[in-house]
PDB file of N, CA and C in Angstrom:
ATOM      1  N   UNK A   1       0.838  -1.179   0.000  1.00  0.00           N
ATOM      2  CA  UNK A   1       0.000   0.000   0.000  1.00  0.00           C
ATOM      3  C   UNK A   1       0.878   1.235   0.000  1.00  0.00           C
ATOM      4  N   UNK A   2       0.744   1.862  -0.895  1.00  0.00           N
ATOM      5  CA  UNK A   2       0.922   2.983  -0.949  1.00  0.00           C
ATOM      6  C   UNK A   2      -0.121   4.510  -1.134  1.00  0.00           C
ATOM      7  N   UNK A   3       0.900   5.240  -0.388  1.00  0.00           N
ATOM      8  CA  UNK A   3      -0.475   6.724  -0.545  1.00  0.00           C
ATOM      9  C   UNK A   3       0.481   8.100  -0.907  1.00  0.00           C
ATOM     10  N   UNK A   4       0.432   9.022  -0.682  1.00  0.00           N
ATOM     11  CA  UNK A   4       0.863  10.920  -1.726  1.00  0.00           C
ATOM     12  C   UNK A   4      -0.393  11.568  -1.049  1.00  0.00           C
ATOM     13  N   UNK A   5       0.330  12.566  -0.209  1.00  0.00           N
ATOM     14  CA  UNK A   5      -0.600  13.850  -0.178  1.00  0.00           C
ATOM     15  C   UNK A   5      -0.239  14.598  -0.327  1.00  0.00           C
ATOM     16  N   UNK A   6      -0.858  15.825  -1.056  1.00  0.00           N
ATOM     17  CA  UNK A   6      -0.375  16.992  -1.896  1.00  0.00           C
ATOM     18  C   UNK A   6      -1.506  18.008  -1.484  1.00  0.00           C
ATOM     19  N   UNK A   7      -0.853  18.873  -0.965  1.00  0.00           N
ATOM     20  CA  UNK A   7      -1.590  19.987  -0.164  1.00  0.00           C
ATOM     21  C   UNK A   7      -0.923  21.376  -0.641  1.00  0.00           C
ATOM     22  N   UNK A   8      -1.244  22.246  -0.112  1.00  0.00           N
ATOM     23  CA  UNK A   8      -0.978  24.018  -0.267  1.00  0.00           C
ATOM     24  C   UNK A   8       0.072  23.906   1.217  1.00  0.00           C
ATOM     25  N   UNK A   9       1.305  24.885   0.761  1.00  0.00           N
ATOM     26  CA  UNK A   9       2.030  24.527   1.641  1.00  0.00           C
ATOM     27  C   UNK A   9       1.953  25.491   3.130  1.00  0.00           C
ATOM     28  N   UNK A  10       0.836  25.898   2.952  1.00  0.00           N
ATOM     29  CA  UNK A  10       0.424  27.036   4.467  1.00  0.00           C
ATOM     30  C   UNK A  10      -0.962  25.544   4.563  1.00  0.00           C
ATOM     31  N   UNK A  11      -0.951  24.870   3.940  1.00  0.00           N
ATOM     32  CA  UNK A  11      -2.448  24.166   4.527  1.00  0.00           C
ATOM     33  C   UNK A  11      -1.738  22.778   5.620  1.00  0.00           C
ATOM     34  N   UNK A  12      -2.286  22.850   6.431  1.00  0.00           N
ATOM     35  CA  UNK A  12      -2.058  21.921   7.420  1.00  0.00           C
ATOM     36  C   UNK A  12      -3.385  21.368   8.643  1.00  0.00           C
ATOM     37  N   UNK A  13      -3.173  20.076   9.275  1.00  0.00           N
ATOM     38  CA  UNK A  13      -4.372  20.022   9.755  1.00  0.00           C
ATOM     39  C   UNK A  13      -4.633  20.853  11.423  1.00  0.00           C
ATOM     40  N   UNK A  14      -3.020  21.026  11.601  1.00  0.00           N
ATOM     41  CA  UNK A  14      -2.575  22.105  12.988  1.00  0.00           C
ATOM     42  C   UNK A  14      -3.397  23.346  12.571  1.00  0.00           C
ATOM     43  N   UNK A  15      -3.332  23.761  11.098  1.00  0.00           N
ATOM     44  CA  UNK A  15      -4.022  24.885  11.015  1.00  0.00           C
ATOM     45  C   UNK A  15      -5.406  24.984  10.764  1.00  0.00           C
ATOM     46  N   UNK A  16      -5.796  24.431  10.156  1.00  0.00           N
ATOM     47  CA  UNK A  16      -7.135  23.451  10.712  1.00  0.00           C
ATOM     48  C   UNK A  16      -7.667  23.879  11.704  1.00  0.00           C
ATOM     49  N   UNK A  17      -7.375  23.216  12.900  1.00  0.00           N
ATOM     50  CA  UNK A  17      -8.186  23.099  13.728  1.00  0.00           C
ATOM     51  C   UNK A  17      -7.642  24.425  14.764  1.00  0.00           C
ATOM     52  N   UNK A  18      -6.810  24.793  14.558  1.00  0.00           N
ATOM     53  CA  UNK A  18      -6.387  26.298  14.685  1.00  0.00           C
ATOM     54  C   UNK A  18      -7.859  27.780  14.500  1.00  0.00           C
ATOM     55  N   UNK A  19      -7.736  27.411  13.375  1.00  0.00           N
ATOM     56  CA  UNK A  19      -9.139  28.062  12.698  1.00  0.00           C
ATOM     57  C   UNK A  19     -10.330  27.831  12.983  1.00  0.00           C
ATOM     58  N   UNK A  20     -10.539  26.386  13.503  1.00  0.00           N
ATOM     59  CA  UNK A  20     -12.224  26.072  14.075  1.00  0.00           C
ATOM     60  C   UNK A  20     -12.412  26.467  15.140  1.00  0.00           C
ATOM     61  N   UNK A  21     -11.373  26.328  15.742  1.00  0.00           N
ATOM     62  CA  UNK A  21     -10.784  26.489  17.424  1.00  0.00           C
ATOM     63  C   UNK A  21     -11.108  28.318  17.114  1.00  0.00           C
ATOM     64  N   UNK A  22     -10.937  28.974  16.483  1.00  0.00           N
ATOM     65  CA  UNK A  22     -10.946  30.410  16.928  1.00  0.00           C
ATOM     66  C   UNK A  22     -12.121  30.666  16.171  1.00  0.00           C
ATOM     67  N   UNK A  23     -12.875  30.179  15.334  1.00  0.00           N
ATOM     68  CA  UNK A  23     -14.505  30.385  15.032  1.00  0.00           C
ATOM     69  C   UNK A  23     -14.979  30.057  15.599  1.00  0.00           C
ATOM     70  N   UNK A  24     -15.107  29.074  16.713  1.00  0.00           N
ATOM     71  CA  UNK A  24     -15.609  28.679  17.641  1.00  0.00           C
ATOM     72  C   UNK A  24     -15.530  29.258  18.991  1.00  0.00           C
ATOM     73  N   UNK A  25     -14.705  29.792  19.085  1.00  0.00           N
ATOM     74  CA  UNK A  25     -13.788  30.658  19.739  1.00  0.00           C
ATOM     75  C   UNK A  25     -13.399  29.818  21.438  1.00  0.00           C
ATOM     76  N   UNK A  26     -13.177  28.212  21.214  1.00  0.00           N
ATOM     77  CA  UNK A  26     -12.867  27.380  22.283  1.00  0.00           C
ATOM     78  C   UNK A  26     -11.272  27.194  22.020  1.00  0.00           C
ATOM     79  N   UNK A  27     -10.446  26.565  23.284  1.00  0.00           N
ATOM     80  CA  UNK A  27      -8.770  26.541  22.929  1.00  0.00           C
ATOM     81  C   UNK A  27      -9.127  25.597  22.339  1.00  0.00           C
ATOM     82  N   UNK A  28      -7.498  25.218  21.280  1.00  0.00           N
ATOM     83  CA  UNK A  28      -7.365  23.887  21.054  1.00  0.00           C
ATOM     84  C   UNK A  28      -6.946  22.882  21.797  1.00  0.00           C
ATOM     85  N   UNK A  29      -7.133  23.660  23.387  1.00  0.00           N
ATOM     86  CA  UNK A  29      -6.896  22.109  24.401  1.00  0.00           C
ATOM     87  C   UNK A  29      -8.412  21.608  24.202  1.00  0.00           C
ATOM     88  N   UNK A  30      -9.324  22.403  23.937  1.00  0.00           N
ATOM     89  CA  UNK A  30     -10.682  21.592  23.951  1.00  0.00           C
ATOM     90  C   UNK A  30     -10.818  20.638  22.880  1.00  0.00           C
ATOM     91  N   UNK A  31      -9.919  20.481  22.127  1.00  0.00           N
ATOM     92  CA  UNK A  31     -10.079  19.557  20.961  1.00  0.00           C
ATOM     93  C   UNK A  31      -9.453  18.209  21.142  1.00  0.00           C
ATOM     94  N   UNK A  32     -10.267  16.736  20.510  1.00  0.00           N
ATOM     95  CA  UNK A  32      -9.058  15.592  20.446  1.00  0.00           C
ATOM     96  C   UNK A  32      -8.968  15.640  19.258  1.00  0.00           C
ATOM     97  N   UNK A  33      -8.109  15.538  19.132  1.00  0.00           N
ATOM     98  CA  UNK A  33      -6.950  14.902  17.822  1.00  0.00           C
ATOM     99  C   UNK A  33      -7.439  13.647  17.562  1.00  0.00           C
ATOM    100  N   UNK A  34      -7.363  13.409  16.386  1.00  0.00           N
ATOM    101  CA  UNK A  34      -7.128  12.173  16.211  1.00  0.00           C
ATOM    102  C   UNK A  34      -6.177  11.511  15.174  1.00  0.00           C
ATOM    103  N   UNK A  35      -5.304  11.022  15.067  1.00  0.00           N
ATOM    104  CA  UNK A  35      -4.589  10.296  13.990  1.00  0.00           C
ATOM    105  C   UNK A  35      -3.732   9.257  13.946  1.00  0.00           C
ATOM    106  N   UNK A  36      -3.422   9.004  12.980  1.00  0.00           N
ATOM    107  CA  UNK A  36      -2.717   7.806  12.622  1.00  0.00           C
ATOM    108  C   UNK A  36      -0.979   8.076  11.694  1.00  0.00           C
ATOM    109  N   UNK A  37      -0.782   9.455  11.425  1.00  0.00           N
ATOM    110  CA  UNK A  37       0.572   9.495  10.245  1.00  0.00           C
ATOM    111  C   UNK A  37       1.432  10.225  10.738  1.00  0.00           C
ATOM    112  N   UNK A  38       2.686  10.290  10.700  1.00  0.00           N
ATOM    113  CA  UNK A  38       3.960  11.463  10.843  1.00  0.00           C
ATOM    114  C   UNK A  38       2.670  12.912  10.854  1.00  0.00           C
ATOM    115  N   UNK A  39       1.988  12.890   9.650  1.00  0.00           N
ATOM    116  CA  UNK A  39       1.221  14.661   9.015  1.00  0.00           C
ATOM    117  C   UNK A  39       0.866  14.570  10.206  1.00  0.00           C
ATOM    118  N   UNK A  40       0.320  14.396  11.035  1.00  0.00           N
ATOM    119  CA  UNK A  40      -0.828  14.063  12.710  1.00  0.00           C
ATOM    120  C   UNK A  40      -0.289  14.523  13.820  1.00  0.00           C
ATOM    121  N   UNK A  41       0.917  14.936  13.917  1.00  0.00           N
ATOM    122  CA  UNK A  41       1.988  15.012  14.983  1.00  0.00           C
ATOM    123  C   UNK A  41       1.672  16.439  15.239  1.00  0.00           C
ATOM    124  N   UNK A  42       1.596  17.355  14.544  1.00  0.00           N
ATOM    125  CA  UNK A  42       1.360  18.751  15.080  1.00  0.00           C
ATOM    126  C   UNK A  42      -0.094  18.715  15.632  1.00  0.00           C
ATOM    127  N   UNK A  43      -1.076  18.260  15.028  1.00  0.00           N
ATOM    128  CA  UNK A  43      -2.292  18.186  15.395  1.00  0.00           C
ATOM    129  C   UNK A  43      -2.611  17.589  16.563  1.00  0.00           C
ATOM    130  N   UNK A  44      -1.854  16.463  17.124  1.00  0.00           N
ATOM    131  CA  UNK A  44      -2.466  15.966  17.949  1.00  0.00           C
ATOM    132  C   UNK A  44      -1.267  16.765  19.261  1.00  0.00           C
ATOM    133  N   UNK A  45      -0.123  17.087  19.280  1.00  0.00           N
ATOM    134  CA  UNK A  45       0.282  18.645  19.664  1.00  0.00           C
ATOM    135  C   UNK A  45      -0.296  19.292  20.702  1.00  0.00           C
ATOM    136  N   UNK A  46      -1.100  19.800  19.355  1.00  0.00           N
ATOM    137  CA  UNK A  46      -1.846  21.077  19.750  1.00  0.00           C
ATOM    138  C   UNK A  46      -3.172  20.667  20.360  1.00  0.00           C
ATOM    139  N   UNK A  47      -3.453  18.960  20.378  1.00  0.00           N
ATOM    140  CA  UNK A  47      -4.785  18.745  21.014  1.00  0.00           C
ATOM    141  C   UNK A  47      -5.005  18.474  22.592  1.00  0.00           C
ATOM    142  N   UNK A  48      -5.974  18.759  22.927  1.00  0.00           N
ATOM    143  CA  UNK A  48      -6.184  18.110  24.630  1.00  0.00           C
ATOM    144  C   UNK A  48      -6.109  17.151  24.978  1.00  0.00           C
ATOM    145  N   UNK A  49      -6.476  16.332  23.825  1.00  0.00           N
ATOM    146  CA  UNK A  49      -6.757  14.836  24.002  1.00  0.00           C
ATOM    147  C   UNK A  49      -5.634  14.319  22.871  1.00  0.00           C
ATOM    148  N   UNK A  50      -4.947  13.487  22.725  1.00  0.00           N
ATOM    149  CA  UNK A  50      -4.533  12.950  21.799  1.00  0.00           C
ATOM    150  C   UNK A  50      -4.925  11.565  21.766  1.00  0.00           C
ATOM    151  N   UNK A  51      -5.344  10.995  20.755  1.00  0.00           N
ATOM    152  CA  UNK A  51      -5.658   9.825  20.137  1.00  0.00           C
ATOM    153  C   UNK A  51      -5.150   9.308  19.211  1.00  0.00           C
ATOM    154  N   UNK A  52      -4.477   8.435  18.695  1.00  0.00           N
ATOM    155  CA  UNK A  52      -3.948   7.422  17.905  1.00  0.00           C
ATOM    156  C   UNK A  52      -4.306   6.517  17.458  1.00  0.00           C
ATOM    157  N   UNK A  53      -4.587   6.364  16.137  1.00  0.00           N
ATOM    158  CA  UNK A  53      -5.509   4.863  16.229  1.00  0.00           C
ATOM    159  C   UNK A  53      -4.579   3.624  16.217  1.00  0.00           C
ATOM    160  N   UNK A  54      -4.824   2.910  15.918  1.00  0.00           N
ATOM    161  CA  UNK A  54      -4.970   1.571  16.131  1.00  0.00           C
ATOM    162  C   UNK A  54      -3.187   0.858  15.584  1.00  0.00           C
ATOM    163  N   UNK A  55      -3.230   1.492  13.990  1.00  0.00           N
ATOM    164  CA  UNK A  55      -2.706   1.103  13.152  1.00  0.00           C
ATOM    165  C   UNK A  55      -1.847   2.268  12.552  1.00  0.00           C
ATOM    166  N   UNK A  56      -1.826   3.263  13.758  1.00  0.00           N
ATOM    167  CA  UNK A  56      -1.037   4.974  13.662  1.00  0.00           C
ATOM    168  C   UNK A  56       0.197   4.388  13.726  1.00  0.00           C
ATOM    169  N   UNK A  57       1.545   5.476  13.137  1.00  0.00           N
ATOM    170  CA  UNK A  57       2.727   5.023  13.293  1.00  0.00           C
ATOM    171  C   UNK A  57       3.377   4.557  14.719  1.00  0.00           C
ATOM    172  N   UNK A  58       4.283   3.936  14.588  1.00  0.00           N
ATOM    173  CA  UNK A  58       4.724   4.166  16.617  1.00  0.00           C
ATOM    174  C   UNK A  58       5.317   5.006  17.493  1.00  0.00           C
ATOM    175  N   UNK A  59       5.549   6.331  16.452  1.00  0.00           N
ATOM    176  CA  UNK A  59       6.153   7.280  17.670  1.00  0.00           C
ATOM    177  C   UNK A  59       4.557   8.331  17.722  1.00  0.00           C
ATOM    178  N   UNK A  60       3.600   8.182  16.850  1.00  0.00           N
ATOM    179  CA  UNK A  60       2.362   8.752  17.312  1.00  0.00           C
ATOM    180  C   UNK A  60       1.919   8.103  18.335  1.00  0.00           C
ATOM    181  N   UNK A  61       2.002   6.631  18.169  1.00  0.00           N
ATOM    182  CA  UNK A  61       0.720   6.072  19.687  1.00  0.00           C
ATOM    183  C   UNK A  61       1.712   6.143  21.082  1.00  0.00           C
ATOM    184  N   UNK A  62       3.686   7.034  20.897  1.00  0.00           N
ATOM    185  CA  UNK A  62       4.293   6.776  22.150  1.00  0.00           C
ATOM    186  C   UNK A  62       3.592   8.160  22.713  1.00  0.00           C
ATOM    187  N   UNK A  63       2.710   9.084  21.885  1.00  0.00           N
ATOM    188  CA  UNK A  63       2.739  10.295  22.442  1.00  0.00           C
ATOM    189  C   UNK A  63       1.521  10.795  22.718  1.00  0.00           C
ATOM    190  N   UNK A  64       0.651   9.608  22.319  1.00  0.00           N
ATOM    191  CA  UNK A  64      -1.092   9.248  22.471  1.00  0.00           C
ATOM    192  C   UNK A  64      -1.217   9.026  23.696  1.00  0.00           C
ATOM    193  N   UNK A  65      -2.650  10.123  24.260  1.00  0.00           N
ATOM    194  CA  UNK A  65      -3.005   9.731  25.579  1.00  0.00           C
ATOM    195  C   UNK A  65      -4.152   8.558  25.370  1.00  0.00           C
ATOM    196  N   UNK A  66      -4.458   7.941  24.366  1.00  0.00           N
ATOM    197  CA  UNK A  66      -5.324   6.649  24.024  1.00  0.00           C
ATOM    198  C   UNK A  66      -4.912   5.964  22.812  1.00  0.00           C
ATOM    199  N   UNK A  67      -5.088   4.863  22.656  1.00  0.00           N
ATOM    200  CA  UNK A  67      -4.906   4.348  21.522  1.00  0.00           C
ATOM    201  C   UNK A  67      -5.820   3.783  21.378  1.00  0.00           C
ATOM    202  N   UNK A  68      -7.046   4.111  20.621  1.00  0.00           N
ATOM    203  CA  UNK A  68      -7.566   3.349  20.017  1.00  0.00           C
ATOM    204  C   UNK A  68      -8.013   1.976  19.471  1.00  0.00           C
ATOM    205  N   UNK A  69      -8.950   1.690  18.718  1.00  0.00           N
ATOM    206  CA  UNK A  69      -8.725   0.315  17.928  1.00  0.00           C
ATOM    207  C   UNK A  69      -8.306   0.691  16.227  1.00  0.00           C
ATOM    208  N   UNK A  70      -8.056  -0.091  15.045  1.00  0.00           N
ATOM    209  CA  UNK A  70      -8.142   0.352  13.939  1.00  0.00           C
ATOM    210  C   UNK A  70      -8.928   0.932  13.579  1.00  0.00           C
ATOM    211  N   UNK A  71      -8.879   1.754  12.341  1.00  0.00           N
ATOM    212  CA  UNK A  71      -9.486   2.263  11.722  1.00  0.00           C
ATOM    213  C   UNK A  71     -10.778   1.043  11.086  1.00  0.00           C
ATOM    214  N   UNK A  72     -10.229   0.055  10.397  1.00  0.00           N
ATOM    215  CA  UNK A  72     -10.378  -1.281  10.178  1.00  0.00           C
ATOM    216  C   UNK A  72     -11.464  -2.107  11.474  1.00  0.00           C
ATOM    217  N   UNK A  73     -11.546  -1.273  12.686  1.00  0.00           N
ATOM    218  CA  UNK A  73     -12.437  -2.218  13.371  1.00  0.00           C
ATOM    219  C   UNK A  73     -13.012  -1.432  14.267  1.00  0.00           C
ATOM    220  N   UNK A  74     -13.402   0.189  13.562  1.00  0.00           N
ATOM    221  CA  UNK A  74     -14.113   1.233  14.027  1.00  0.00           C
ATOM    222  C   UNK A  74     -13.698   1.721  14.840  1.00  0.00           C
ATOM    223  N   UNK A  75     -12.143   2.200  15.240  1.00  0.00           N
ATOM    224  CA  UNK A  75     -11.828   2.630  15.986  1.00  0.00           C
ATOM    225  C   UNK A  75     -12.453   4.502  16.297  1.00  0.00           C
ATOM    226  N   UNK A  76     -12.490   4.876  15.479  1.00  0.00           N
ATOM    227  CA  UNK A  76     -13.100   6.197  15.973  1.00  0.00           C
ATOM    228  C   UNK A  76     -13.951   6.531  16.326  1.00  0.00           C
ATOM    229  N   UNK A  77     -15.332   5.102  16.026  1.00  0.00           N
ATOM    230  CA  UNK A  77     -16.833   5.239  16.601  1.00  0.00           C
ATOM    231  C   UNK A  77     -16.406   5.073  18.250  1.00  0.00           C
ATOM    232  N   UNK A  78     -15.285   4.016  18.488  1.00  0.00           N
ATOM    233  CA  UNK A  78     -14.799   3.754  19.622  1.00  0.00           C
ATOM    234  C   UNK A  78     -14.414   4.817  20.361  1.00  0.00           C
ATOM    235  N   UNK A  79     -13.643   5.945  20.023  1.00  0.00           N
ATOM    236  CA  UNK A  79     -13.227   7.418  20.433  1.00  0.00           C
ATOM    237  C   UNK A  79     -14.681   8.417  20.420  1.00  0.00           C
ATOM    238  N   UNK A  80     -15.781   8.197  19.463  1.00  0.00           N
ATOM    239  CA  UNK A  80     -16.684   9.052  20.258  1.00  0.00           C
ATOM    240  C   UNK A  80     -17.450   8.805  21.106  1.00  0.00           C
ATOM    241  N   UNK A  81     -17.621   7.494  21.090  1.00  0.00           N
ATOM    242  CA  UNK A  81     -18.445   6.476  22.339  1.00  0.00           C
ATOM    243  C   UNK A  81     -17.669   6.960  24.018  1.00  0.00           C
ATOM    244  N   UNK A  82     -16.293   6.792  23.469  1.00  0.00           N
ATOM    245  CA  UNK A  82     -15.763   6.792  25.031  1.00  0.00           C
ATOM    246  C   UNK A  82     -15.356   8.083  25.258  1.00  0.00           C
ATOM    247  N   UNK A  83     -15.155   9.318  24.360  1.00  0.00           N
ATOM    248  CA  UNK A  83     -15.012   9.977  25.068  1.00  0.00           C
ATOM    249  C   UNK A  83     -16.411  11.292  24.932  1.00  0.00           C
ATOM    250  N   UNK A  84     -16.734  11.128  23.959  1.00  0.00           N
ATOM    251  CA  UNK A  84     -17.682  12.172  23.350  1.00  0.00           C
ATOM    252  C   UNK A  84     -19.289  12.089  24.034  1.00  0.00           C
ATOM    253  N   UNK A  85     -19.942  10.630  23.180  1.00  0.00           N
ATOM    254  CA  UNK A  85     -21.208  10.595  24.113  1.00  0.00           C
ATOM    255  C   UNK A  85     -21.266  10.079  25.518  1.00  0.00           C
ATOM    256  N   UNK A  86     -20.054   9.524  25.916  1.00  0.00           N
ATOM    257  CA  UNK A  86     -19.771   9.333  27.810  1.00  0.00           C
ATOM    258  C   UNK A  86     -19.796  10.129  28.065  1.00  0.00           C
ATOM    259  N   UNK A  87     -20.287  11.770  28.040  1.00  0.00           N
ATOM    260  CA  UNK A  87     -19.972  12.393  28.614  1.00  0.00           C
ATOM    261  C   UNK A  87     -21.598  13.129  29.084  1.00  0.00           C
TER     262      UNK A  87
END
């Protein structure tokens, strides 16, 4: 398997949620992250929560406050179950 992402080089997902975070006008500690790639590392950073899934690289899930299940076995329904509607 292979994958290529090709983006605008001011576009990022740190900036992202940078931007929702201030239309919303909540920090981005109020946000979880979620990911799985090297690209994910600023994002989950800048998040309150960091999450990793399942099948994320291994220096993302050393820096994940959860790890998940795969993507492959719904891991993110798993991340809003436990942290989103538990609440």
């Amino acid at each position: 398997f292979h994958s290529m992402e090709i983006t605008h080089t001011d576009a990022s997902k740190l900036h992202g949620i940078v931007e929702v975070a201030r239309h919303l006008n909540i920090k981005t500690e109020e946000i979880i992250g979620v990911g799985d790639g090297y690209n994910d590392f600023p994002l989950l950073m800048a998040s309150g929560l960091k999450i990793a899934m399942g099948n994320a690289v291994p220096e993302l899930k050393e820096i994940a406050d959860f790890v998940a299940p795969t993507v492959d076995e719904d891991g993110v329904a798993t991340v809003i179950e436990k942290f989103i509607l538990s609440k």
